[in-house]
Structure formats: structure tokens, C-alpha cells
PDB file of N, CA and C in Angstrom:
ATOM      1  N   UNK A   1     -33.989 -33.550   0.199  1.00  0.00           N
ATOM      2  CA  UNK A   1     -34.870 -34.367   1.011  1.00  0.00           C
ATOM      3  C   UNK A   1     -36.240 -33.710   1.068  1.00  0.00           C
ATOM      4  N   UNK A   2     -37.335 -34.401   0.694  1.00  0.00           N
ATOM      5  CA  UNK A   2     -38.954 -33.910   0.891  1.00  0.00           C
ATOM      6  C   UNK A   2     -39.250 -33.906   2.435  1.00  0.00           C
ATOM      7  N   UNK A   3     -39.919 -33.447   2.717  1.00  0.00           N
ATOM      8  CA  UNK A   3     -40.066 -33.164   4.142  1.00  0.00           C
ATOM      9  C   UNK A   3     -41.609 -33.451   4.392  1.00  0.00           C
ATOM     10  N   UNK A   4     -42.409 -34.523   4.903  1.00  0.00           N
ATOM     11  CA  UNK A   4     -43.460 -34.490   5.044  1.00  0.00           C
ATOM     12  C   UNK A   4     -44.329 -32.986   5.600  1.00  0.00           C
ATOM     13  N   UNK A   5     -45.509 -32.940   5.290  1.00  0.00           N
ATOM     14  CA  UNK A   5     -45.961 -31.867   5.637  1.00  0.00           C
ATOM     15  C   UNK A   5     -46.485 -31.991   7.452  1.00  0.00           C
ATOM     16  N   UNK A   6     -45.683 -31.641   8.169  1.00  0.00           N
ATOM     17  CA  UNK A   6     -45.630 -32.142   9.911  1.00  0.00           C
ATOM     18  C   UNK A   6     -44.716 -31.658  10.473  1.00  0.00           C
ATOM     19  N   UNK A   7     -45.034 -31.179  11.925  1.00  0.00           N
ATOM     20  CA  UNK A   7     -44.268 -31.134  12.589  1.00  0.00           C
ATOM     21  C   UNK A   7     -44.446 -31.513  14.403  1.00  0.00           C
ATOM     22  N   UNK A   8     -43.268 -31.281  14.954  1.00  0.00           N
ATOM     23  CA  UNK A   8     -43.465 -31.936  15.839  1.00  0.00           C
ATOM     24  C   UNK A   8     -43.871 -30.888  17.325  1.00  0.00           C
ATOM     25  N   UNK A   9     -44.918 -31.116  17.948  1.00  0.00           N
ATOM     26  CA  UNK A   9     -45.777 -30.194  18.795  1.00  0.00           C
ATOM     27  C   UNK A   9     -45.254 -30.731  20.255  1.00  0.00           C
ATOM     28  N   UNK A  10     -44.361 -29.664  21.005  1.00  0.00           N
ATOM     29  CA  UNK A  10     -44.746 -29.494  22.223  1.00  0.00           C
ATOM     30  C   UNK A  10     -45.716 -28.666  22.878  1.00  0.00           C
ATOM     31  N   UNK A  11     -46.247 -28.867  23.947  1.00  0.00           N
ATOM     32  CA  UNK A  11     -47.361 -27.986  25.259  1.00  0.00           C
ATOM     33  C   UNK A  11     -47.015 -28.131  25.577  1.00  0.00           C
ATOM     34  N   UNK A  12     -46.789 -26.263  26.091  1.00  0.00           N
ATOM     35  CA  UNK A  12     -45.680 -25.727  27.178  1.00  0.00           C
ATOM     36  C   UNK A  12     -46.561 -24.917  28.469  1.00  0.00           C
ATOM     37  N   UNK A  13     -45.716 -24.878  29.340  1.00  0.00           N
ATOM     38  CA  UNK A  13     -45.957 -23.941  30.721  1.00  0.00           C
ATOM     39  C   UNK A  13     -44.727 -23.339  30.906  1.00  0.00           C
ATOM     40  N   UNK A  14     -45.117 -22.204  31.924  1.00  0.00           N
ATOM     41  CA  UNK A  14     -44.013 -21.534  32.612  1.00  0.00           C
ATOM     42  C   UNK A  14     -43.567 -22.032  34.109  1.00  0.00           C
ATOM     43  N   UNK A  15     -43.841 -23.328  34.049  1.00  0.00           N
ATOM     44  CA  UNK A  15     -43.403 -23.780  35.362  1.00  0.00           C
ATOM     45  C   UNK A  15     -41.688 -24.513  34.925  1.00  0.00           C
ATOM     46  N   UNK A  16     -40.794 -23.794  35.820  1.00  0.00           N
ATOM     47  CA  UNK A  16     -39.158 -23.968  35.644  1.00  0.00           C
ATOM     48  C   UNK A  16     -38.857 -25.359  35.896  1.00  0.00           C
ATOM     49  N   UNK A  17     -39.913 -26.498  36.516  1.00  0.00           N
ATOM     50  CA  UNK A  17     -39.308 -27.933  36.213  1.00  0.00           C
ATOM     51  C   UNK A  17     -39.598 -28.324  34.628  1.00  0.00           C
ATOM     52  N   UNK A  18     -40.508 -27.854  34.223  1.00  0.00           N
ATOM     53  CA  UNK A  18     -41.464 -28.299  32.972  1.00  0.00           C
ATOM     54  C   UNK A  18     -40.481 -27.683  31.746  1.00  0.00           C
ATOM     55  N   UNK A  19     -39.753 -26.465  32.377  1.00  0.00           N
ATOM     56  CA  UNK A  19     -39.114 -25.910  31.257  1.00  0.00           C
ATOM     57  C   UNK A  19     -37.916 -26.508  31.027  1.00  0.00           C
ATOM     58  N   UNK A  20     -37.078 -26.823  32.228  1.00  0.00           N
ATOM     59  CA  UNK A  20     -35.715 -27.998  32.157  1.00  0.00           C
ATOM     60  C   UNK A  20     -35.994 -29.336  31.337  1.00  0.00           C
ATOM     61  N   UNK A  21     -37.249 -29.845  31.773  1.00  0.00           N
ATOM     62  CA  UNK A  21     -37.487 -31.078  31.242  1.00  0.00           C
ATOM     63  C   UNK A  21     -37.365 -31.033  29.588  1.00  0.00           C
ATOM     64  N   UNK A  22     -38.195 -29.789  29.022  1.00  0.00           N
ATOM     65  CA  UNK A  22     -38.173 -29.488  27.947  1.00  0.00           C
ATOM     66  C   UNK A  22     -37.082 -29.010  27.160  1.00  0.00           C
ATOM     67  N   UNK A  23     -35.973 -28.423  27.623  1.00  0.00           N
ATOM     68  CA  UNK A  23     -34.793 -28.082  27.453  1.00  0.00           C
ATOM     69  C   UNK A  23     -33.813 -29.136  27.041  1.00  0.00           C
ATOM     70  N   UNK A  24     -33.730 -30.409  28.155  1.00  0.00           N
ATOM     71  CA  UNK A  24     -33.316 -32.125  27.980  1.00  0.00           C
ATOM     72  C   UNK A  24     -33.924 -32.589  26.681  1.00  0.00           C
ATOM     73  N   UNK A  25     -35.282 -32.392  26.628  1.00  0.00           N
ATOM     74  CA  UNK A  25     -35.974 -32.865  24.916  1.00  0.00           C
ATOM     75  C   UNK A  25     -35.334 -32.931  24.063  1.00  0.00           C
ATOM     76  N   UNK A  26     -35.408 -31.077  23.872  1.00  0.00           N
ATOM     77  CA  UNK A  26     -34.670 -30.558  22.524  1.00  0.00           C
ATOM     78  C   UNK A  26     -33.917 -30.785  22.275  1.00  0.00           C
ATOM     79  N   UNK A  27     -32.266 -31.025  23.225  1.00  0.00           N
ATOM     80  CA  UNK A  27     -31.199 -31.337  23.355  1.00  0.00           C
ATOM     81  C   UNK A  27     -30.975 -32.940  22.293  1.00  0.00           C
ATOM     82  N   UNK A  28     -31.821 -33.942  23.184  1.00  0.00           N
ATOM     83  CA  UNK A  28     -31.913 -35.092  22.732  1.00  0.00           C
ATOM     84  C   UNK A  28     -32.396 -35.116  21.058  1.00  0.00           C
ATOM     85  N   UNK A  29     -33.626 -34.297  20.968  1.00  0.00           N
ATOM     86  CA  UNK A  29     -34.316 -34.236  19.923  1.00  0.00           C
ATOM     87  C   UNK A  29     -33.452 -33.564  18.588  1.00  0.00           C
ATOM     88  N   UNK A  30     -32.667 -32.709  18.614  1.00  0.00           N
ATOM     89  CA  UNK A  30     -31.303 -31.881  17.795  1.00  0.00           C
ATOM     90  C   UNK A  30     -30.435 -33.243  17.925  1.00  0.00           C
ATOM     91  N   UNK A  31     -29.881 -33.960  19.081  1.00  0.00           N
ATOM     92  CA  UNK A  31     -28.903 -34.642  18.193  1.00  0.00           C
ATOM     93  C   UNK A  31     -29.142 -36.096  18.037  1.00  0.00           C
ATOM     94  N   UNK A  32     -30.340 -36.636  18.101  1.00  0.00           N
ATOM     95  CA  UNK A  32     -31.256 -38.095  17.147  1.00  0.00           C
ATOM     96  C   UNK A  32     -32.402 -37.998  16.057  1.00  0.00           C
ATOM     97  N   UNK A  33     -32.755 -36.897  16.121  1.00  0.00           N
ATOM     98  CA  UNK A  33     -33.436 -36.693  14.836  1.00  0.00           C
ATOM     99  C   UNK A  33     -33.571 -35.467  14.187  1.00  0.00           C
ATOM    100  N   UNK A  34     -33.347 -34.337  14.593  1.00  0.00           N
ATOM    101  CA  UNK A  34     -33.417 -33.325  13.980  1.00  0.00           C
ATOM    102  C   UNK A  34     -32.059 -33.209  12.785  1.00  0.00           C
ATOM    103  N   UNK A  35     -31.140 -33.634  12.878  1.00  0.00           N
ATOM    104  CA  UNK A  35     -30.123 -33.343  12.326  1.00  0.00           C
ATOM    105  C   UNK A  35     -30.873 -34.338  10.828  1.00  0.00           C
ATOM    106  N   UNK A  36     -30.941 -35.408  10.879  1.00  0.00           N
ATOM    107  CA  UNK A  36     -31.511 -35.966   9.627  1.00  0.00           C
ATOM    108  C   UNK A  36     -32.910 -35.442   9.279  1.00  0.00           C
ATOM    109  N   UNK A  37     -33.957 -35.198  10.286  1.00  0.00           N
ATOM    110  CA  UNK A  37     -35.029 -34.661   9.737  1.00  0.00           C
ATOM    111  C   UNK A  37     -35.328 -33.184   9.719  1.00  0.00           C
ATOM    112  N   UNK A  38     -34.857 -32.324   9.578  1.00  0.00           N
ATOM    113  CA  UNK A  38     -35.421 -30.867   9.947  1.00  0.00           C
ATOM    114  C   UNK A  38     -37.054 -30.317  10.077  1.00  0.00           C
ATOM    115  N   UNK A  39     -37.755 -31.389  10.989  1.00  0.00           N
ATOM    116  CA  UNK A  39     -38.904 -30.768  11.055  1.00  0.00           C
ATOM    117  C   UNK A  39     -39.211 -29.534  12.237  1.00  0.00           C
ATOM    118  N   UNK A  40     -40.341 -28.364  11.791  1.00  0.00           N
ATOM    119  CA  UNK A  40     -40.215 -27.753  12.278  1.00  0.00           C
ATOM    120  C   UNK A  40     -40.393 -27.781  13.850  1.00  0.00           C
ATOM    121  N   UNK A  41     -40.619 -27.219  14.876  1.00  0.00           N
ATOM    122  CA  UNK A  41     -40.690 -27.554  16.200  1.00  0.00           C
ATOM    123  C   UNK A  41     -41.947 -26.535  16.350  1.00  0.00           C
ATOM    124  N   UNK A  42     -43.209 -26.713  17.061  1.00  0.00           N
ATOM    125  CA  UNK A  42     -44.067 -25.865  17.510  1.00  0.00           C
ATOM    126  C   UNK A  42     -44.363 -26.071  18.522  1.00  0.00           C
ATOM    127  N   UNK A  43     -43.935 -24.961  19.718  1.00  0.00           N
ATOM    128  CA  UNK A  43     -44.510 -24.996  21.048  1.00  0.00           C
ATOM    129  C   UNK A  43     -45.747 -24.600  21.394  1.00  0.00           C
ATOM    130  N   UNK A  44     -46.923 -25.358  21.577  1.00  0.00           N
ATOM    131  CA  UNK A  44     -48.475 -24.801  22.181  1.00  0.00           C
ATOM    132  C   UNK A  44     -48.451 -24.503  23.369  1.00  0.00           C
ATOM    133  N   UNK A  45     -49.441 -23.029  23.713  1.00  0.00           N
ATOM    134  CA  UNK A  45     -49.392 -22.830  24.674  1.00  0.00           C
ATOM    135  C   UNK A  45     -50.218 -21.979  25.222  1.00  0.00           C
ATOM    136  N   UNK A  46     -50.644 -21.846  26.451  1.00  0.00           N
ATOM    137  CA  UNK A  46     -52.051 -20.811  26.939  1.00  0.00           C
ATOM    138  C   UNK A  46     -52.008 -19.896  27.478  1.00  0.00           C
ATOM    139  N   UNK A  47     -50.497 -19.507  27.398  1.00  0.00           N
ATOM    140  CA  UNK A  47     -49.958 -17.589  27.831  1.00  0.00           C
ATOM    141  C   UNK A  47     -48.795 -18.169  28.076  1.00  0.00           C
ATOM    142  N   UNK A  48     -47.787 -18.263  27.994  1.00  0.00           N
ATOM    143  CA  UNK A  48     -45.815 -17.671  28.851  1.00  0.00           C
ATOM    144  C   UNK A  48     -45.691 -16.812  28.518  1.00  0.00           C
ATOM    145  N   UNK A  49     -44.868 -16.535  29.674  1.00  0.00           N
ATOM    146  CA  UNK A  49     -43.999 -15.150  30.035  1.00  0.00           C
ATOM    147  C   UNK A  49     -43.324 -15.098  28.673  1.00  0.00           C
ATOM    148  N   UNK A  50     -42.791 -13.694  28.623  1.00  0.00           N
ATOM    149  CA  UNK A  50     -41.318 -13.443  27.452  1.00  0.00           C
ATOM    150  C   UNK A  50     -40.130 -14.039  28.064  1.00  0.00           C
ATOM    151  N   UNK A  51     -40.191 -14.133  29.214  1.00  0.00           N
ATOM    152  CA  UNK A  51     -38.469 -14.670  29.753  1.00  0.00           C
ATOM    153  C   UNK A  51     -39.099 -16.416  29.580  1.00  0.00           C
ATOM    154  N   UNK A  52     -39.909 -17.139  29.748  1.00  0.00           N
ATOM    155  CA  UNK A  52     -40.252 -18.402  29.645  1.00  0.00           C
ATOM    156  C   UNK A  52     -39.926 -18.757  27.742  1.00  0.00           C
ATOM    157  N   UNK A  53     -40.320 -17.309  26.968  1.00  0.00           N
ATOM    158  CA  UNK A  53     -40.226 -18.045  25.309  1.00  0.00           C
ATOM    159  C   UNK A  53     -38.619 -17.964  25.592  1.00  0.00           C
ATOM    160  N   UNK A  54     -38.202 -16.288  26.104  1.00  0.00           N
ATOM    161  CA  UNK A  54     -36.260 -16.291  25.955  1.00  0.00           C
ATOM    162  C   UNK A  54     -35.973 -17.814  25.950  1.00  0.00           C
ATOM    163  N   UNK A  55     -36.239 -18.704  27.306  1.00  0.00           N
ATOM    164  CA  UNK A  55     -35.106 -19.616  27.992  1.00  0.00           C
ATOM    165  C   UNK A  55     -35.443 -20.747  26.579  1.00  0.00           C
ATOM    166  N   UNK A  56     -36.815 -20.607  26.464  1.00  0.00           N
ATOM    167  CA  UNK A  56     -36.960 -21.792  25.459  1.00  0.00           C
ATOM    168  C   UNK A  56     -36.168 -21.916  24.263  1.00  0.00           C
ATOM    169  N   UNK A  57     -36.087 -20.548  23.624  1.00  0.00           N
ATOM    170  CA  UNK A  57     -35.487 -19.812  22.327  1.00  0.00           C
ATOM    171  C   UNK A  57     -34.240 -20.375  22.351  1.00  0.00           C
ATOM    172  N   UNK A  58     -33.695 -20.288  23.345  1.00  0.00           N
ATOM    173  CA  UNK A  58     -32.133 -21.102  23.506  1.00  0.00           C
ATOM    174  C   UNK A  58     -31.862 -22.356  23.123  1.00  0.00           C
ATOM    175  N   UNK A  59     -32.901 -23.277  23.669  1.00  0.00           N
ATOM    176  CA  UNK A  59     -32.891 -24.410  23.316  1.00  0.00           C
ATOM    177  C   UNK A  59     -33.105 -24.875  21.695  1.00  0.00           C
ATOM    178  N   UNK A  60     -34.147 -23.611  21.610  1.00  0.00           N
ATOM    179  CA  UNK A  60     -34.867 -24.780  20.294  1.00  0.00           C
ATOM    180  C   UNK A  60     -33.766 -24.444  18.916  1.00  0.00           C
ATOM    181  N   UNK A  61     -34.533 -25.258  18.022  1.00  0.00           N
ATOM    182  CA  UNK A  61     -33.624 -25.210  16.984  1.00  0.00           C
ATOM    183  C   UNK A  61     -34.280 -24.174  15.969  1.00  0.00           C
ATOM    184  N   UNK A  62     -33.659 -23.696  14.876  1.00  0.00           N
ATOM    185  CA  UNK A  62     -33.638 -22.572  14.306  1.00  0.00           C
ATOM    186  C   UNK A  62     -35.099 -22.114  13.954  1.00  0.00           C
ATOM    187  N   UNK A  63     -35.893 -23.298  13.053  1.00  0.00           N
ATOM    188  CA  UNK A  63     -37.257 -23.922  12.622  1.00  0.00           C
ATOM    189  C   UNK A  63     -38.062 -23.669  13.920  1.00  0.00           C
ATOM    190  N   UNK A  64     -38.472 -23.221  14.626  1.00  0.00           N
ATOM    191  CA  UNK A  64     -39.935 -23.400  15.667  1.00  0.00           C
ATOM    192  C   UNK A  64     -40.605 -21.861  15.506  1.00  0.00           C
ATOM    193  N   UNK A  65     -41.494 -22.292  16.446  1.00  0.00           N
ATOM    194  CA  UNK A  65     -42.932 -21.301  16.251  1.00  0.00           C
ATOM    195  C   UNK A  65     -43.383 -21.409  17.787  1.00  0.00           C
ATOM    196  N   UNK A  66     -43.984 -20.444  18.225  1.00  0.00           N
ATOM    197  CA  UNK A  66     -44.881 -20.487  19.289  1.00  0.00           C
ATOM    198  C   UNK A  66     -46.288 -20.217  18.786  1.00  0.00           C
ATOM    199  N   UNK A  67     -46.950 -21.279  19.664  1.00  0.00           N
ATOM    200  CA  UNK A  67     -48.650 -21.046  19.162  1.00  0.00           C
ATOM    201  C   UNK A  67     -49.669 -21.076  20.363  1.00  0.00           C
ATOM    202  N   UNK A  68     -50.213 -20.117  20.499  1.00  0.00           N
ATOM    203  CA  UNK A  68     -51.271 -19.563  21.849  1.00  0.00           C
ATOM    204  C   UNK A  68     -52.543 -20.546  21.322  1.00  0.00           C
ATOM    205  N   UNK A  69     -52.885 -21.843  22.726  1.00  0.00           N
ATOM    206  CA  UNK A  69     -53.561 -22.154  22.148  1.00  0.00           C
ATOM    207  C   UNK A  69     -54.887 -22.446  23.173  1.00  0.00           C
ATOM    208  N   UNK A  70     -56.188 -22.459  22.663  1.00  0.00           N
ATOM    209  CA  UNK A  70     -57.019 -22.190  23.938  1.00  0.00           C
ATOM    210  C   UNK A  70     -57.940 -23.737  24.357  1.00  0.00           C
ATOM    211  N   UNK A  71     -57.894 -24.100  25.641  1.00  0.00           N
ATOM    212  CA  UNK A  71     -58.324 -25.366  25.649  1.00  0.00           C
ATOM    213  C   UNK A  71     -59.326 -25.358  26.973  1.00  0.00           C
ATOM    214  N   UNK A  72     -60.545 -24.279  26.321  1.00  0.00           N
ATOM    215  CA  UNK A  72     -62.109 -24.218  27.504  1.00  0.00           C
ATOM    216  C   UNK A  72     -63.012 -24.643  26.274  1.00  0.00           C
ATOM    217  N   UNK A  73     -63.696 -24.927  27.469  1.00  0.00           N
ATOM    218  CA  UNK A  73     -64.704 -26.322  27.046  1.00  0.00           C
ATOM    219  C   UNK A  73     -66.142 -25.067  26.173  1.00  0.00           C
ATOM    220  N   UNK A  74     -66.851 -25.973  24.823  1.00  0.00           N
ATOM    221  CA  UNK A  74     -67.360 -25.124  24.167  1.00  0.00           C
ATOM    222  C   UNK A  74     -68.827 -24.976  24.815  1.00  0.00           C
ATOM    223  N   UNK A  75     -69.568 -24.072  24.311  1.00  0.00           N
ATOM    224  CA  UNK A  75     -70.963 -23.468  24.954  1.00  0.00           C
ATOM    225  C   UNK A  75     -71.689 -24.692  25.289  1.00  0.00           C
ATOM    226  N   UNK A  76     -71.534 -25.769  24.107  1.00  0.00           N
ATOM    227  CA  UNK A  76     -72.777 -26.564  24.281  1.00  0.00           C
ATOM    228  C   UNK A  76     -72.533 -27.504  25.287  1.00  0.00           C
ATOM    229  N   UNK A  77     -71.465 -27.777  25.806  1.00  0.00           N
ATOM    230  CA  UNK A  77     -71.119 -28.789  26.391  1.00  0.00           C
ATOM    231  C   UNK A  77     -71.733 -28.967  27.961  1.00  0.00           C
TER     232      UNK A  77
END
């Protein structure tokens, strides 16, 4: 199977409702489409804890990435 060049992006926090919610995702997301599509999973994000990537790590599927990502407004603006 070719795999388009894509994947699918969550933005994350370390707030423990945000992380359950996200936990339910993956769950759903592993058994309606991941199993036929293996795209990779990338979580964005603007600092978590190491115990916030741990709980996530559990969830996700083998394929993901964490990516620090920064969202302040530029000089000129």
C-alpha cells in the first residue's frame, strides 16, 4: 500500500481533561482507520511535561512524533 505523503496532527496540552479526551481519539482512531491506513500520528505542542508525553506514549500507536511548536505573533505584526 502507497501511503500518501501526510499525516495526521494533534495539539496537545498538559491539561488531564485534554489528555483523556485525547486518549478516547487514539483509541477510536487505531481501531477505524489506522489499522487500514498507517499514517503517522504527530502531536504539536508548546512544552509538556515527560509524564504528559509517558501517558500519551501509551496511547499512541507505534508511528508518532512529538513536535514543539511555537505560536507568538511575529515582530511586524
Amino acid at each position: 500500500m502507497i501511503i500518501p505523503n501526510s499525516c495526521i496532527f494533534y495539539l496537545v496540552n498538559d491539561q488531564e481533561i485534554h489528555v483523556k479526551r485525547l486518549e478516547d481519539s487514539l483509541k477510536c482512531l487505531k481501531d477505524n482507520f489506522l489499522r487500514q491506513y498507517p499514517y503517522p500520528v504527530v502531536f504539536g505542542h508548546e512544552g509538556i511535561s515527560t509524564a504528559t508525553k509517558d501517558k500519551i506514549r501509551k496511547s499512541a500507536p507505534e508511528n508518532h512524533y512529538f513536535h514543539k511548536v511555537d505560536f507568538s505573533l511575529p515582530d511586524y505584526s
